[in-house]
Protein backbone atom coordinates (compact mmCIF):
# COMPACT_ATOMS: atom_id res chain seq x y z
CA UNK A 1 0.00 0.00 0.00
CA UNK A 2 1.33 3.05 -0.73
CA UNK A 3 2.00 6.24 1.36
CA UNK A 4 -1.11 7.89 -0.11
CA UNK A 5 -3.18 5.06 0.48
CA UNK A 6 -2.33 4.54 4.25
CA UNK A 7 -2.27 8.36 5.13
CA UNK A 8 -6.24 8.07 3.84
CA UNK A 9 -7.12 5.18 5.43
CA UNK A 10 -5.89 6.07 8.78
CA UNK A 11 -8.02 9.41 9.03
CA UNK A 12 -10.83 7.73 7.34
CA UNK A 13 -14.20 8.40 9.38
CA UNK A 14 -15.04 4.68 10.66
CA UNK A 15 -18.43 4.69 12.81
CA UNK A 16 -19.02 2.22 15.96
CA UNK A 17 -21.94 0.96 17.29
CA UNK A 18 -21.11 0.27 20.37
CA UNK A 19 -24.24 -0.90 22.62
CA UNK A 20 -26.64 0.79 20.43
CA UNK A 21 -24.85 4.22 20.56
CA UNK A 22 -23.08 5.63 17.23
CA UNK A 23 -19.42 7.15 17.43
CA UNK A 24 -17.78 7.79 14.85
CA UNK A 25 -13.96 8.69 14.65
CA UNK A 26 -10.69 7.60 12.88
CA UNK A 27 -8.66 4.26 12.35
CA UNK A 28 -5.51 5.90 13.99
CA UNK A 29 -7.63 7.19 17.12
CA UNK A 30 -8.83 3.25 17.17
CA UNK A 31 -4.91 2.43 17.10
CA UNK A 32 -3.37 4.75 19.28
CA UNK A 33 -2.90 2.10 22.26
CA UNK A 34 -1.50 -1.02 20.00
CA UNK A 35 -1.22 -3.34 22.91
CA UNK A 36 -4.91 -2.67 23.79
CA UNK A 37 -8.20 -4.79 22.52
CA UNK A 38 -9.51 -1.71 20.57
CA UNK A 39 -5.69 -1.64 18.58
CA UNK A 40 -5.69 -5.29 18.01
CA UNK A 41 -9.32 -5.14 16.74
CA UNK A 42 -8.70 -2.33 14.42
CA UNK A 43 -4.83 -3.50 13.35
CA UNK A 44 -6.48 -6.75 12.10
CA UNK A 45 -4.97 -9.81 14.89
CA UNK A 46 -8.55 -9.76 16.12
CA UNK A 47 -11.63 -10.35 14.11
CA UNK A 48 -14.36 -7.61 14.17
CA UNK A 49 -18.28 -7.44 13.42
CA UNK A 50 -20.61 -5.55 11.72
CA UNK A 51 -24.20 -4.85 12.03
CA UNK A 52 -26.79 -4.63 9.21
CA UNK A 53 -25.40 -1.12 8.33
CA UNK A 54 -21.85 -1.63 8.39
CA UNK A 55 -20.60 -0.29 11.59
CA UNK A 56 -18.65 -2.16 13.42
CA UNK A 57 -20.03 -3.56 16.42
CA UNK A 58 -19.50 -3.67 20.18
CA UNK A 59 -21.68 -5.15 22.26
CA UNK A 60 -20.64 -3.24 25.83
CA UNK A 61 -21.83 -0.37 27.77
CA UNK A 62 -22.03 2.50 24.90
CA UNK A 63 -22.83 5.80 27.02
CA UNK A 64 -19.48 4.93 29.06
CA UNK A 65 -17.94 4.66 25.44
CA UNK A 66 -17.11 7.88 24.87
CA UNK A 67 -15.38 8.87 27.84
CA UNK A 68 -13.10 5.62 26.06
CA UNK A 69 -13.11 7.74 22.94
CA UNK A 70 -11.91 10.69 24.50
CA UNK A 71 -9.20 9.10 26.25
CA UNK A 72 -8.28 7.43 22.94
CA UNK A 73 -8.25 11.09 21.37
CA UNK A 74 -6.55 13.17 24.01
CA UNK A 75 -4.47 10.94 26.05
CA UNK A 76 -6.03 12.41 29.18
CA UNK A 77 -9.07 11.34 30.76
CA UNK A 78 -11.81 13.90 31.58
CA UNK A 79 -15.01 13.22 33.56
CA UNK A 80 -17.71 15.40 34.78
CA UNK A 81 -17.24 16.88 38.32
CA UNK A 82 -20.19 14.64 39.68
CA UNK A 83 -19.14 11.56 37.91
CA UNK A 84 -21.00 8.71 39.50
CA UNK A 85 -19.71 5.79 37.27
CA UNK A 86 -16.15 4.94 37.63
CA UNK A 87 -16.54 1.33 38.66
CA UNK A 88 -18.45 0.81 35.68
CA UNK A 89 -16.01 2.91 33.99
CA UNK A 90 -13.08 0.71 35.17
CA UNK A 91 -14.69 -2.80 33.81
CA UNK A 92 -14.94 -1.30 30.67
CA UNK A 93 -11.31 0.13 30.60
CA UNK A 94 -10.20 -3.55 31.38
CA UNK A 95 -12.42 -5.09 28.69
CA UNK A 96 -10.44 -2.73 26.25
CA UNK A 97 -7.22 -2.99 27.80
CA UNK A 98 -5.77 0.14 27.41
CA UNK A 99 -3.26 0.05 30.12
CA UNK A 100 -2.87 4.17 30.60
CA UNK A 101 -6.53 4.63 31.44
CA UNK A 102 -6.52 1.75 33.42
CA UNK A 103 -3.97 3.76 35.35
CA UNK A 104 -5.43 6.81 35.38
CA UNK A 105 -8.88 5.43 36.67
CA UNK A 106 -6.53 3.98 39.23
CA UNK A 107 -4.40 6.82 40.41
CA UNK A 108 -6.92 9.48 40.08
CA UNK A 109 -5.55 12.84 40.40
CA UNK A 110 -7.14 15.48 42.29
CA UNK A 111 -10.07 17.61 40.03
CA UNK A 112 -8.23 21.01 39.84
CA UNK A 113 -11.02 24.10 39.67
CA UNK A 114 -8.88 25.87 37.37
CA UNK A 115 -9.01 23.17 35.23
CA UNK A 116 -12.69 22.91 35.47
CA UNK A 117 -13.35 26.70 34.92
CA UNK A 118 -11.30 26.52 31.90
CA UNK A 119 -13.32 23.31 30.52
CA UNK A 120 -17.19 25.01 31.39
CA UNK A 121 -16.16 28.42 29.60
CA UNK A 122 -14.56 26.71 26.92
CA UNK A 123 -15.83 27.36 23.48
CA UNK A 124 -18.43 24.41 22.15
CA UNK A 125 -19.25 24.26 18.39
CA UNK A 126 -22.73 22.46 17.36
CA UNK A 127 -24.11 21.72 14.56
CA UNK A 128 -27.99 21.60 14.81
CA UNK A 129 -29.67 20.57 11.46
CA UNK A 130 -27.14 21.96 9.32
CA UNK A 131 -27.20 25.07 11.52
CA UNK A 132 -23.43 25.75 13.49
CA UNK A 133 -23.83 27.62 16.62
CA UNK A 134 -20.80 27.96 19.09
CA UNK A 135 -21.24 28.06 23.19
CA UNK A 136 -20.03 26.89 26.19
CA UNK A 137 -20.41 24.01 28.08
CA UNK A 138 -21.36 26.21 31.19
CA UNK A 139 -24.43 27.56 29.27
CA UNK A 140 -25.20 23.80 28.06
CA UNK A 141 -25.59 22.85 31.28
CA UNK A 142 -27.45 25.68 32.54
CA UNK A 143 -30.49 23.51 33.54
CA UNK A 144 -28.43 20.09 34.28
CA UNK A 145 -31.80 18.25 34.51
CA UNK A 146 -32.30 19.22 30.87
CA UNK A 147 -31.58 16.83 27.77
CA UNK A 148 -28.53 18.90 27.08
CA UNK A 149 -27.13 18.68 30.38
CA UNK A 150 -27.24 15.48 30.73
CA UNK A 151 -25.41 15.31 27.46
CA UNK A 152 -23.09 18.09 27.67
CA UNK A 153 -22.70 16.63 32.06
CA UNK A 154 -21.46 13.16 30.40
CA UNK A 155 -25.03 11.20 31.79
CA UNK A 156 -26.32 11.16 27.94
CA UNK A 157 -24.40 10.28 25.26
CA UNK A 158 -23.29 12.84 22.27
CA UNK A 159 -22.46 12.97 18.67
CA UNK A 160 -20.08 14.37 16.56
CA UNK A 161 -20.13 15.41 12.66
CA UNK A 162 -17.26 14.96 10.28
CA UNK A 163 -15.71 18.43 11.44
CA UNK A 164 -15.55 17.26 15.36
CA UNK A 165 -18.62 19.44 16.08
CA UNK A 166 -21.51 18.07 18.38
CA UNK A 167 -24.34 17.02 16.70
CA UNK A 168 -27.80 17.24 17.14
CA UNK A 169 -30.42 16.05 14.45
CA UNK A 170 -33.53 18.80 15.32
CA UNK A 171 -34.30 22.19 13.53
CA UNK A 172 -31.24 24.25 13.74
CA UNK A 173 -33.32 27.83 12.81
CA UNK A 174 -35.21 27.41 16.32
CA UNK A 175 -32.26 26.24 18.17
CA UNK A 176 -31.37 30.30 18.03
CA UNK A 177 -33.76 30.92 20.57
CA UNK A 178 -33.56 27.70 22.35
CA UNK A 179 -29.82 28.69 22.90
CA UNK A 180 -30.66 32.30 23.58
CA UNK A 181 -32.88 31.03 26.41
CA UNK A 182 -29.77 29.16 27.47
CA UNK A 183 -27.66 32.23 27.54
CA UNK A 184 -30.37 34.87 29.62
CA UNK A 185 -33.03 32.53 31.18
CA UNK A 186 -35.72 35.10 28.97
CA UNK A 187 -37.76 34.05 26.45
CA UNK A 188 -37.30 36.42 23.47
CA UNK A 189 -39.13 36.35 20.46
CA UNK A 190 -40.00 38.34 17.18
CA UNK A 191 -43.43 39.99 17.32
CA UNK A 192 -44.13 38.23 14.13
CA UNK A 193 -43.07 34.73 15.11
CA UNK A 194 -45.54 31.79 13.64
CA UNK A 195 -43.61 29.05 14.68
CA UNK A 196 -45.04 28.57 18.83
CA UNK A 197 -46.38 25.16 18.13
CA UNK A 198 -43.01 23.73 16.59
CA UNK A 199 -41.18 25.66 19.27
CA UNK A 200 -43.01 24.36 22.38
CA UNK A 201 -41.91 20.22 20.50
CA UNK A 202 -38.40 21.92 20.57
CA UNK A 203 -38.73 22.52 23.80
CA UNK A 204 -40.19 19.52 25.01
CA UNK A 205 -37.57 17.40 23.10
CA UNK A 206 -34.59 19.40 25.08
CA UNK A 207 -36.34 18.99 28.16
CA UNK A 208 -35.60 22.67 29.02
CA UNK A 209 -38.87 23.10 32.06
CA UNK A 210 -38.17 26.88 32.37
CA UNK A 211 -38.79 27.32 28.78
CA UNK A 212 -41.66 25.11 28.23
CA UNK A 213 -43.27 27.14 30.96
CA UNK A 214 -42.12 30.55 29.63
CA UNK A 215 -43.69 29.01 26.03
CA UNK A 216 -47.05 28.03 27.80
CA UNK A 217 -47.26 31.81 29.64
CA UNK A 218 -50.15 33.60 28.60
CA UNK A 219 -48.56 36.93 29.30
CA UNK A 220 -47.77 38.32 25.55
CA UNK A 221 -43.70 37.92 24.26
CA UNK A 222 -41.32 40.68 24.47
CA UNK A 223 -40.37 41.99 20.80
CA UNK A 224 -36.81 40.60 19.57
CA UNK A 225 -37.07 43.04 17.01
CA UNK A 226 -37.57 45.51 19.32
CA UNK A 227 -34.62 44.85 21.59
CA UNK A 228 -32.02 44.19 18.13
CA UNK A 229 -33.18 47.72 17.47
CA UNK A 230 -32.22 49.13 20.85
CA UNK A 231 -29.14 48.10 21.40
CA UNK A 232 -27.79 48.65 17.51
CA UNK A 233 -25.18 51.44 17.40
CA UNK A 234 -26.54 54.67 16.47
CA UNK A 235 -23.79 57.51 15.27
CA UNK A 236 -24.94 61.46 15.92
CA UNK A 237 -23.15 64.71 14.57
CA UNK A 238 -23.38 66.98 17.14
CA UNK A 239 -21.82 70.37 15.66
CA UNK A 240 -19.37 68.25 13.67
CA UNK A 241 -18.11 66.13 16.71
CA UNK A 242 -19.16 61.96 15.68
CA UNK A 243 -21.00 59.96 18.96
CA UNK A 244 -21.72 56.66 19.13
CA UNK A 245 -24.62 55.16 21.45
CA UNK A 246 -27.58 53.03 21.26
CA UNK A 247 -31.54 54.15 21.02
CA UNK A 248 -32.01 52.73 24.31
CA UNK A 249 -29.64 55.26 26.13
CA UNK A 250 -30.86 58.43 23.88
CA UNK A 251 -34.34 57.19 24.87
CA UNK A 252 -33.58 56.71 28.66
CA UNK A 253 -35.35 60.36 29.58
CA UNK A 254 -38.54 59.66 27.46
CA UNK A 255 -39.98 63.03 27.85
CA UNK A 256 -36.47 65.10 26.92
CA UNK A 257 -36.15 66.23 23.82
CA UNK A 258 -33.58 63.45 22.35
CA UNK A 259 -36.47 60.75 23.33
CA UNK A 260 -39.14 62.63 21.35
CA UNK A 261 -36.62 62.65 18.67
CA UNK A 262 -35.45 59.18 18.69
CA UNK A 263 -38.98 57.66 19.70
CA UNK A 264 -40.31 59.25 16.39
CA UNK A 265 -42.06 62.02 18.07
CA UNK A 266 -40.05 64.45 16.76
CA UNK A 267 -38.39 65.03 13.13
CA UNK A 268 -34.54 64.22 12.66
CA UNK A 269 -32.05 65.21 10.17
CA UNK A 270 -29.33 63.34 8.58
CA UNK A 271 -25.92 64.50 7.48
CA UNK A 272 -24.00 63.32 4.41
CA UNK A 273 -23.06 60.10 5.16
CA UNK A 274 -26.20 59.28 7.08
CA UNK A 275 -25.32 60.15 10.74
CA UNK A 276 -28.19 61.92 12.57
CA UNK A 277 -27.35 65.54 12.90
CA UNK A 278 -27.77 68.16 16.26
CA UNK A 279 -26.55 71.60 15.72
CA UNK A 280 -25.51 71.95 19.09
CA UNK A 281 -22.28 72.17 21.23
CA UNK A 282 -20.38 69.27 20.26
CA UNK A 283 -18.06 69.33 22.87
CA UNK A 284 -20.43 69.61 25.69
CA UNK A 285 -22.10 66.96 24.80
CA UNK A 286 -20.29 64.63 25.56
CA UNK A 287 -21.46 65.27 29.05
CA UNK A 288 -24.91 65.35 28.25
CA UNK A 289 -24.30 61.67 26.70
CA UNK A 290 -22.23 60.27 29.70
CA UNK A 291 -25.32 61.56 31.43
CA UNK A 292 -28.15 59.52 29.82
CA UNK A 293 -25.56 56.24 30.18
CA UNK A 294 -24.84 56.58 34.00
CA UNK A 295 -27.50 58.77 35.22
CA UNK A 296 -24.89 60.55 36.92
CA UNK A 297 -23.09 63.94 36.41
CA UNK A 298 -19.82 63.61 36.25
CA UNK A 299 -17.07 66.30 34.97
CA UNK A 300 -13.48 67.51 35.64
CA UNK A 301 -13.18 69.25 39.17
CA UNK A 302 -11.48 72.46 36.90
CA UNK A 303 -14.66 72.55 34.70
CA UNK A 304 -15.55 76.06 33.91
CA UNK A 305 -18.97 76.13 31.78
CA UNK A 306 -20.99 74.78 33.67
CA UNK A 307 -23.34 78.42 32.47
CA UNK A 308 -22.82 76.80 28.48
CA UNK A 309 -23.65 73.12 29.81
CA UNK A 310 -26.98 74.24 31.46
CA UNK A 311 -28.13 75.75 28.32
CA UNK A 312 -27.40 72.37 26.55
CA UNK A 313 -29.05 70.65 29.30
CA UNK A 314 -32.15 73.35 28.80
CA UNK A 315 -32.25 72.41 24.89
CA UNK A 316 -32.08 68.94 25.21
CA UNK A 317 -35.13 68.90 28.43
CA UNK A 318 -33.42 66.46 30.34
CA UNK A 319 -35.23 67.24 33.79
CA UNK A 320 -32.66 64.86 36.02
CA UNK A 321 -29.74 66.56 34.74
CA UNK A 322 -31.22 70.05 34.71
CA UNK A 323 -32.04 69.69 38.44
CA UNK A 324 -28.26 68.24 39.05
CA UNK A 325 -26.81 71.09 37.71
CA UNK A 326 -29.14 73.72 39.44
CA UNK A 327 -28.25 71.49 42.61
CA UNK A 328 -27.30 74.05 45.25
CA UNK A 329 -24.82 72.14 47.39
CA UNK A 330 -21.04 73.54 46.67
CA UNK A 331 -18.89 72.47 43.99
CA UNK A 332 -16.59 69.32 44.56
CA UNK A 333 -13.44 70.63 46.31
CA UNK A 334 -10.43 69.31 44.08
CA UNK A 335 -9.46 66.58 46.11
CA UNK A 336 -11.03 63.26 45.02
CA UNK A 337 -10.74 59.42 46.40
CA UNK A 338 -11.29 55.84 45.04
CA UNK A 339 -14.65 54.17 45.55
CA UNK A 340 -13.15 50.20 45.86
CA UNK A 341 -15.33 47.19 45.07
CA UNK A 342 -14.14 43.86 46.44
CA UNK A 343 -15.73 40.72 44.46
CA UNK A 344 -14.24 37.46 45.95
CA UNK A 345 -15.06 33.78 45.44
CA UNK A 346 -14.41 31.11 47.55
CA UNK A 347 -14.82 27.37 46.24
CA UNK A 348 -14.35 24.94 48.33
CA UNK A 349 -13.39 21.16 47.32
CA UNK A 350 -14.04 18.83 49.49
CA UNK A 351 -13.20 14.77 48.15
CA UNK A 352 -14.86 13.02 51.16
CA UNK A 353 -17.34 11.26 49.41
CA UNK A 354 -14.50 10.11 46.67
CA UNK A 355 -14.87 9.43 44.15
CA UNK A 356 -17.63 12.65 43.73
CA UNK A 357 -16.16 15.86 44.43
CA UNK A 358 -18.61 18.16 46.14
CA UNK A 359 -18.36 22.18 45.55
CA UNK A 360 -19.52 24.60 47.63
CA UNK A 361 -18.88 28.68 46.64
CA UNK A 362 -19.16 31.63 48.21
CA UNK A 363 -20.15 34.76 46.02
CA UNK A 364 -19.19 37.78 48.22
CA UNK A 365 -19.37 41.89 46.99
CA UNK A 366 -18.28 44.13 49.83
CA UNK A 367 -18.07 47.90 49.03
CA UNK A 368 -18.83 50.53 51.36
CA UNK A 369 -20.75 52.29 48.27
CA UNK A 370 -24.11 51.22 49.13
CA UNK A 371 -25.91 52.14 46.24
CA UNK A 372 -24.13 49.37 44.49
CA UNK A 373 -25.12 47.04 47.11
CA UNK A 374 -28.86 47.36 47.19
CA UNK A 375 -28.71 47.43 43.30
CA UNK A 376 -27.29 44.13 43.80
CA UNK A 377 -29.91 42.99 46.20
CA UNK A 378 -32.42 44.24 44.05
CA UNK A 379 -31.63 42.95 40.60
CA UNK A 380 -29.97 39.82 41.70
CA UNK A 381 -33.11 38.65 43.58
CA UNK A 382 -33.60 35.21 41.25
CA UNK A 383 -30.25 34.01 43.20
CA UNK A 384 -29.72 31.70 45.92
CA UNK A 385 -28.99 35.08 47.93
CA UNK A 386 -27.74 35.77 51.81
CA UNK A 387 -28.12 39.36 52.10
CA UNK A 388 -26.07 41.14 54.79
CA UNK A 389 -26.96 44.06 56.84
CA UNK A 390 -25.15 46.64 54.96
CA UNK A 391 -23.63 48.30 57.51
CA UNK A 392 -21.34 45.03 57.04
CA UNK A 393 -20.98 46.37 53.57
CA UNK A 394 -21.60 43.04 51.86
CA UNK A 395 -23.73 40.74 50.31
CA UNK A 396 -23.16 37.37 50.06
CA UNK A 397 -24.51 34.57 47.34
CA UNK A 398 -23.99 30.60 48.43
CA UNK A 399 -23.70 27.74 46.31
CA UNK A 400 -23.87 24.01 46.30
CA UNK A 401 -23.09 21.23 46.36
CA UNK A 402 -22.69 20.95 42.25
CA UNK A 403 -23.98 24.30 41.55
CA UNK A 404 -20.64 25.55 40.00
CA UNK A 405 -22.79 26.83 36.70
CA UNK A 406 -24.21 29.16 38.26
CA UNK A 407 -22.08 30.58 40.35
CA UNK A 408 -20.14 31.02 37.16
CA UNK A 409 -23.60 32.63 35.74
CA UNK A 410 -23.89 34.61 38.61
CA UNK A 411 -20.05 36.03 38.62
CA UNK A 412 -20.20 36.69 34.75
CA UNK A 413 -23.57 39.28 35.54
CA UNK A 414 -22.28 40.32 38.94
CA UNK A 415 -18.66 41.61 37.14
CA UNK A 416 -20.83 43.33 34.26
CA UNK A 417 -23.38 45.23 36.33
CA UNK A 418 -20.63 45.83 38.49
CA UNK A 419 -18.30 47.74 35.59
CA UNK A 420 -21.47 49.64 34.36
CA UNK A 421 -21.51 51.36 36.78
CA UNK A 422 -18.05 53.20 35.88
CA UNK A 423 -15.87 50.68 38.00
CA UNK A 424 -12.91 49.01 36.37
CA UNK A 425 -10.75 46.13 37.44
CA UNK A 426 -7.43 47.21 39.27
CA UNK A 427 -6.27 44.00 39.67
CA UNK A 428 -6.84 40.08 40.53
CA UNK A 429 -5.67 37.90 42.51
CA UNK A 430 -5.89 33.63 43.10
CA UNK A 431 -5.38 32.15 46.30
CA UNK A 432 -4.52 28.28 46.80
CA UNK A 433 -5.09 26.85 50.38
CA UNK A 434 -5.17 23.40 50.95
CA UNK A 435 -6.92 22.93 54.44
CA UNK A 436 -6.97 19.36 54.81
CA UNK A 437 -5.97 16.39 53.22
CA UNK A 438 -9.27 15.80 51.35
CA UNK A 439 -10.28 19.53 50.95
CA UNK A 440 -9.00 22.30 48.80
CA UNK A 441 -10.08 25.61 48.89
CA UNK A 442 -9.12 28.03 45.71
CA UNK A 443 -10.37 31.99 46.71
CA UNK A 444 -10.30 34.46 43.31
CA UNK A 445 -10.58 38.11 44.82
CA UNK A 446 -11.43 40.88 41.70
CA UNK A 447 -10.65 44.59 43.15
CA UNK A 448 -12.93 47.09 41.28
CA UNK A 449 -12.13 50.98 41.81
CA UNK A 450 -13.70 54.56 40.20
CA UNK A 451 -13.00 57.86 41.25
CA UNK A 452 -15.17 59.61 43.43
CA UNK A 453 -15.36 63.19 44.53
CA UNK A 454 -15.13 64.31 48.39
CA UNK A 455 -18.51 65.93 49.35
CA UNK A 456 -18.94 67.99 52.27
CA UNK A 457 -22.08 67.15 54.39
């Protein structure tokens, strides 16, 4: 055979049925471990069968076959956090004979949380009818009692196409929203959308209960439409200076004069290449912008037209920021400090009940600026929440056991909300501490800081 010939029929797709369950992967994957059953099968020295579609057969345990596959692909052997099966696992390891997995199941090392952050946030490509979409495995398994988190936990079995992605044989234009549900727990759908009955099958078929009920809600959808067309970039000339925003923040003051305008209430006018056009102070507003994004008025301690940037304020009728500037309390003094933000998580390990690893974390956002700590405790009320008094400047979300998705759901939002509200990250840091023998305890600490003005009482 020549070189040609062998290179092709090593990376040849060849599909198992192992048990009933379909993999499908290469001759040289099948080969990697000569010594083992699967390498003598597949070199020839052992004979093989087929069934009546021409896969070869298997007759063993085929939703434990692809943590075998993996192993065979990777050389390193990767099991769900709350991994129930490793006796089983082992048997089948021996019935294969491949010697290093037989080891590893043997000498397991400890799960490292690192590790397991990395693999949940990890990109996931799948291919849904024809239809890629790519993920991650921690939004997979948002709802772990779900079809897809049982398959994306290891507890269901999952297929891949010729290009390695996961495959899934069900209509790939629904899966958009199906994912999108996945992503923000809110069920959002065009105002024209004809498709409910197929939907709600989808649905059913995933096993996704939050959605099914959200799809059998009487209350009427929210507009995707809508929402695309709030949060598109929209680019304004003001006096020749170019802004970019979004509809939603001109519209934030609905009865000033840019949410007439941008509500439809009022006429616009277009420059050249299309931009919307304000012949105003294009300098100043800038402030006026920063304004309708934070809600708060914020300019340099030296700033000296304050007289120009009511006017602006007056032609634009933006009552909140009219009534900051006429605010008669004293001007900031020039001395400012550092609001700090402290977002720590602690996630503790604990291998007692080996071979499961149970995870508990601790969530915890102490600041001593308490606005940001009741906005916390009121838009973060859907989590599993311990809310402090705040003269203890914290609150506090618990998690666990096996609740690590969220808590990585949880951190994502907290960090966001968190950063709109002008903070940024200073710096990071990761703490190891190994407590006991059979407990491990990893602490990630976030500082957040803005500047802040000194204000006399």
């Amino acid at each position: 055979m020549e070189n040609g010939d062998w290179d092709y029929m090593m990376t040849k797709p060849v599909t198992l049925n192992v048990g009933g369950h379909l993999y499908t992967t290469t001759m040289s994957t099948l080969q990697r471990y000569p010594d083992s059953m699967l390498g003598a099968m597949f070199c020839g020295d052992l004979p093989t069968t087929r069934d009546s579609q021409g896969n070869y057969f298997i007759d063993r345990d085929g939703t434990l076959f692809h943590y075998i596959l993996n192993f065979l692909r990777t050389s390193e052997l990767t099991l769900p956090i709350d991994f129930m099966k490793t006796d089983l696992l082992r048997k089948e390891a021996d019935f294969y004979q491949i010697e290093p997995l037989i080891q590893s199941l043997n000498n397991p090392k400890p799960l490292n949380p690192v590790d397991t952050f990395e693999q949940i946030t990890k990109p996931a490509t799948l291919n849904v009818g024809g239809h890629l979409y790519t993920t991650t495995m921690s939004t997979l398994q948002r709802y772990p009692d779900s079809m897809l988190g049982g398959m994306f936990r290891g507890d269901l079995p999952t297929t891949r196409d010729a290009q390695g992605n996961y495959f899934i044989d069900r209509d790939g234009t629904l899966f958009r929203y199906i994912l999108n549900f996945l992503r923000t727990s809110e069920l959002i759908l065009p105002v024209n959308f004809r498709e409910m009955d197929l939907l709600r099958k989808e649905a059913d078929f995933y096993q996704i209960e939050p959605l099914i009920q959200a799809l059998n809600d009487p209350r009427p959808l929210y507009s995707l439409d809508t929402y695309e067309q709030m949060i598109k970039p929209v680019t304004l000339n003001v006096g020749g200076h170019l802004y970019t925003t979004t509809l939603s923040t001109l519209q934030r003051f609905p009865d000033s004069m840019l949410g007439a305008m941008f509500r439809g209430d009022l006429p616009t006018t277009r420059d050249v290449q299309g931009n919307y056009f304000i012949d105003r102070d294009g300098t100043l507003f800038r402030f006026i912008l920063n304004f309708l994004r934070t809600s708060e008025l914020t300019r340099p301690v030296d700033f000296t037209e304050m007289d120009l940037l009511r006017k602006e304020a007056d032609f634009y009728q933006i009552e909140p920021l009219i009534q900051a500037l006429n605010d008669p309390r004293p001007p900031y003094p020039l001395d400012t400090f550092e609001q700090v933000v402290e977002l720590s998580s602690t996630r503790k390990l604990s291998k007692y009940s080996n071979p499961v690893a149970v995870i508990i974390t601790q969530l915890t956002i102490t600041t001593k600026v308490h606005s940001l700590l009741e906005g916390i405790s009121n838009n973060f009320t859907k989590w599993n929440k311990h809310m402090m008094d705040t003269r203890d400047c914290q609150v506090s979300f618990t998690f666990g056991p096996c609740d690590y998705h969220q808590e990585v759901s949880l951190r994502v939002h907290l960090m966001d909300y968190i950063t709109k509200q002008g903070f940024i990250i200073r710096n990071t840091r990761v703490h190891h501490m190994s407590e006991r023998a059979n407990e491990n305890t990893v602490e990630h600490n976030w500082t957040f800081c803005r500047p802040a003005y000194k204000v006399e009482d």
